[in-house]
Protein backbone atom coordinates (compact mmCIF):
# COMPACT_ATOMS: atom_id res chain seq x y z
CA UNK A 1 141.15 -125.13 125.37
CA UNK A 2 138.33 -122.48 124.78
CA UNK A 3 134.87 -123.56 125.73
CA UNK A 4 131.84 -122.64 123.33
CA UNK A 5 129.96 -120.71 126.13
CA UNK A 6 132.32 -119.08 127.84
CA UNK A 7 131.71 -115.97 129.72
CA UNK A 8 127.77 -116.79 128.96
CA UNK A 9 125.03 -116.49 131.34
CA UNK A 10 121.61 -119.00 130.26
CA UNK A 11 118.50 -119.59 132.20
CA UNK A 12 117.40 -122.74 131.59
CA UNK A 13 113.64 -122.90 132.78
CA UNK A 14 112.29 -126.64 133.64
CA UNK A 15 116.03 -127.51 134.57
CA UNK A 16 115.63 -129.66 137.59
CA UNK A 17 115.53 -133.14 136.11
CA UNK A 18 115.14 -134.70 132.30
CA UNK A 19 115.98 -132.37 129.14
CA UNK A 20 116.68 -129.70 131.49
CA UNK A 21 118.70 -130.83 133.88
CA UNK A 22 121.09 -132.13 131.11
CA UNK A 23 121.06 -128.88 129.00
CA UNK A 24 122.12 -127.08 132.15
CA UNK A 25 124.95 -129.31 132.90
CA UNK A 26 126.64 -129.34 129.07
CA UNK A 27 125.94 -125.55 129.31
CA UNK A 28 128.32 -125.17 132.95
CA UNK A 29 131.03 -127.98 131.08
CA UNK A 30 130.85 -125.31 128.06
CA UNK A 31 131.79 -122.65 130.02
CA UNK A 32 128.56 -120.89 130.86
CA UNK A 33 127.14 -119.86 134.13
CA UNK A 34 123.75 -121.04 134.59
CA UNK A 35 120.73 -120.08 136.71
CA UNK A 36 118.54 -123.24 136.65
CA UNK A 37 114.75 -122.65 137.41
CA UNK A 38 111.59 -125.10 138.10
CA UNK A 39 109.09 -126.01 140.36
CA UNK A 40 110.78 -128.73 141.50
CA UNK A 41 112.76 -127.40 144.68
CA UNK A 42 114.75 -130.05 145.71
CA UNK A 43 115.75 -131.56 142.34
CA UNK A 44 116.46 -128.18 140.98
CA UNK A 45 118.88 -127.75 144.06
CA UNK A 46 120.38 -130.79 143.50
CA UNK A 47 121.31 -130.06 140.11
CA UNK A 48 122.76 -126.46 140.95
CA UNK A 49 124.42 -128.04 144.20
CA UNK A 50 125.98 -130.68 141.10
CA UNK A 51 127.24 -127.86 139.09
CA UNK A 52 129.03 -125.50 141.65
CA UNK A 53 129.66 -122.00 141.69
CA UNK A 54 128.99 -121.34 138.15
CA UNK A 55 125.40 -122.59 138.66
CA UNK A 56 122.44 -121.31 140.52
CA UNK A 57 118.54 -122.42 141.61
CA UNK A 58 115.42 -120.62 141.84
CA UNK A 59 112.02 -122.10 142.89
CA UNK A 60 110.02 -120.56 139.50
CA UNK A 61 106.61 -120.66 138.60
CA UNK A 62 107.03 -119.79 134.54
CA UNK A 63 103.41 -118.67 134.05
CA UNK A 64 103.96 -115.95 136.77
CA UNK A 65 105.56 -112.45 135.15
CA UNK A 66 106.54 -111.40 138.59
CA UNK A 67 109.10 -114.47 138.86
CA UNK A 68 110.35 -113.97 135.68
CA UNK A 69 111.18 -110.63 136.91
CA UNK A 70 112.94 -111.92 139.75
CA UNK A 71 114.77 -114.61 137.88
CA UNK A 72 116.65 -112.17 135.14
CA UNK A 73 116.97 -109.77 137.93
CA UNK A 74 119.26 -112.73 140.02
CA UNK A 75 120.63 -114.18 137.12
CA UNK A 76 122.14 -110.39 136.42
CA UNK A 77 123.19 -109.51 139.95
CA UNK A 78 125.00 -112.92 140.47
CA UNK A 79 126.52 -113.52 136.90
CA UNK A 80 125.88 -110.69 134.92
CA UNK A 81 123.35 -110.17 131.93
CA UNK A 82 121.85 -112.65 130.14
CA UNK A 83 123.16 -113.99 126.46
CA UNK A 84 121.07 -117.67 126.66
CA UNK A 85 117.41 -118.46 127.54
CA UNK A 86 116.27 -122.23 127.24
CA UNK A 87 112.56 -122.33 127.21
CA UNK A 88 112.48 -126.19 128.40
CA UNK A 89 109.60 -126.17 130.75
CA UNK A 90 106.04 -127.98 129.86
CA UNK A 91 103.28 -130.55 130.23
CA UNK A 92 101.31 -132.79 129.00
CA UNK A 93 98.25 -134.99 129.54
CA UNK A 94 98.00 -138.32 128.37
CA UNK A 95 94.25 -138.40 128.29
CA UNK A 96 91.51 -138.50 125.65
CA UNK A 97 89.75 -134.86 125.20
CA UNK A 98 86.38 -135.92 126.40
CA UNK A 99 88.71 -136.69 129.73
CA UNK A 100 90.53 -133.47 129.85
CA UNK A 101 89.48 -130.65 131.93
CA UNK A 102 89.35 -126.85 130.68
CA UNK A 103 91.41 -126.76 134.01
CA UNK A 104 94.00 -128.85 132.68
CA UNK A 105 93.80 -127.28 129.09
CA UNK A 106 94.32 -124.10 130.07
CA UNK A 107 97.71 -125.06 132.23
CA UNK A 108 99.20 -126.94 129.31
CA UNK A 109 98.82 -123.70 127.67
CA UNK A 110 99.74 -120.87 130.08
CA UNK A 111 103.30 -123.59 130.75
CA UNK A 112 104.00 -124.77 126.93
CA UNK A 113 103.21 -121.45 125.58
CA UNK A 114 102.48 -118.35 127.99
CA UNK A 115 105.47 -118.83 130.03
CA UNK A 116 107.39 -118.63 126.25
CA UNK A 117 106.35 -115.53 125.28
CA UNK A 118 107.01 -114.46 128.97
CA UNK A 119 110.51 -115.62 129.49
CA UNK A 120 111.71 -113.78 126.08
CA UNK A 121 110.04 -110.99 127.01
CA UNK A 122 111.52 -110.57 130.54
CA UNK A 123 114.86 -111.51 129.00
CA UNK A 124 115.64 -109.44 126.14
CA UNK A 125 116.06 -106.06 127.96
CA UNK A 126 119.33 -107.97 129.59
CA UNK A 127 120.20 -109.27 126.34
CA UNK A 128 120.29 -106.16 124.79
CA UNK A 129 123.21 -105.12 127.44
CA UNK A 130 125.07 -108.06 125.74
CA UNK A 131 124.35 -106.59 122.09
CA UNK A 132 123.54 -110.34 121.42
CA UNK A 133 122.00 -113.59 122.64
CA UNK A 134 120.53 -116.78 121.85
CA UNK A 135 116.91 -117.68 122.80
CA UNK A 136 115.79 -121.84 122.92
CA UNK A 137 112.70 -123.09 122.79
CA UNK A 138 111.86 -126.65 123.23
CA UNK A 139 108.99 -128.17 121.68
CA UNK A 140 107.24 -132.02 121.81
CA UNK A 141 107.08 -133.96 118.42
CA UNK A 142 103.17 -134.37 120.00
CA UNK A 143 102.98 -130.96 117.64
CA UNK A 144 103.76 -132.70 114.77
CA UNK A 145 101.90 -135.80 115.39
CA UNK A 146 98.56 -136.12 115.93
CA UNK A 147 98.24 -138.94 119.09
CA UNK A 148 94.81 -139.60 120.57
CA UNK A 149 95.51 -139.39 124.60
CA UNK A 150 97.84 -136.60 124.18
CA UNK A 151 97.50 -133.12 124.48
């Protein structure tokens, strides 16, 4: 029986627990190998550890182009260029704005949408090598709706 992502390789930032975490594992049952990244050591390790051989962990700060450097660098060396990126990880804040801090504002931005523009960036040299790939990014319906205590 052929599997959908076969021979695939996928990063799948924020893959240690929730969204991720899941993504990650249908990804490894489809066939793909899969380099899982968060800040979340030990879940992230867990999930890897879960998945075997065809999966992998790295600690990952996504707002930090130097890690993103080193995470499509692994991913290539262990499994081979990359086809898939999942840009899972975010934040939010479930506060009202006079609460919210321009500390906290400017993380929810350099994590929902920096780290976006730097994951396909450090990604689609490698995906060139493939002549194709796939890029993913996840969203929050808080976009589309406009809640009071959530940025």
């Amino acid at each position: 029986m052929s599997k959908k992502l076969e021979n695939k390789v996928a990063i799948i930032t924020g893959g240690a627990r929730g969204m991720g975490a899941s993504h990650a594992k249908r990804f490894v049952a489809e066939g793909a190998k899969v380099v899982i990244t968060d800040i979340l050591e030990k879940e992230g390790k867990a999930v890897a550890d879960e998945l075997g051989e065809n999966a992998l962990f790295i600690k990952h700060d996504v707002t930090k182009w130097d890690e993103w450097q080193n995470v499509v660098s692994t991913a290539e060396s262990k499994f081979g260029p990359v086809n898939i990126l999942v840009n899972n990880a975010g934040i939010g804040f479930v506060k009202l704005i006079e609460e919210i801090t321009e500390e906290e504002y400017r993380k929810t931005v350099d994590i929902n949408q920096v780290s976006v523009f730097l994951g396909m960036k450090a990604v689609v040299s490698s995906m060139k090598k493939t002549k194709n790939g796939s890029i993913v990014n996840i969203s929050s319906v808080a976009g589309l709706l406009a809640l009071p205590q959530y940025l």
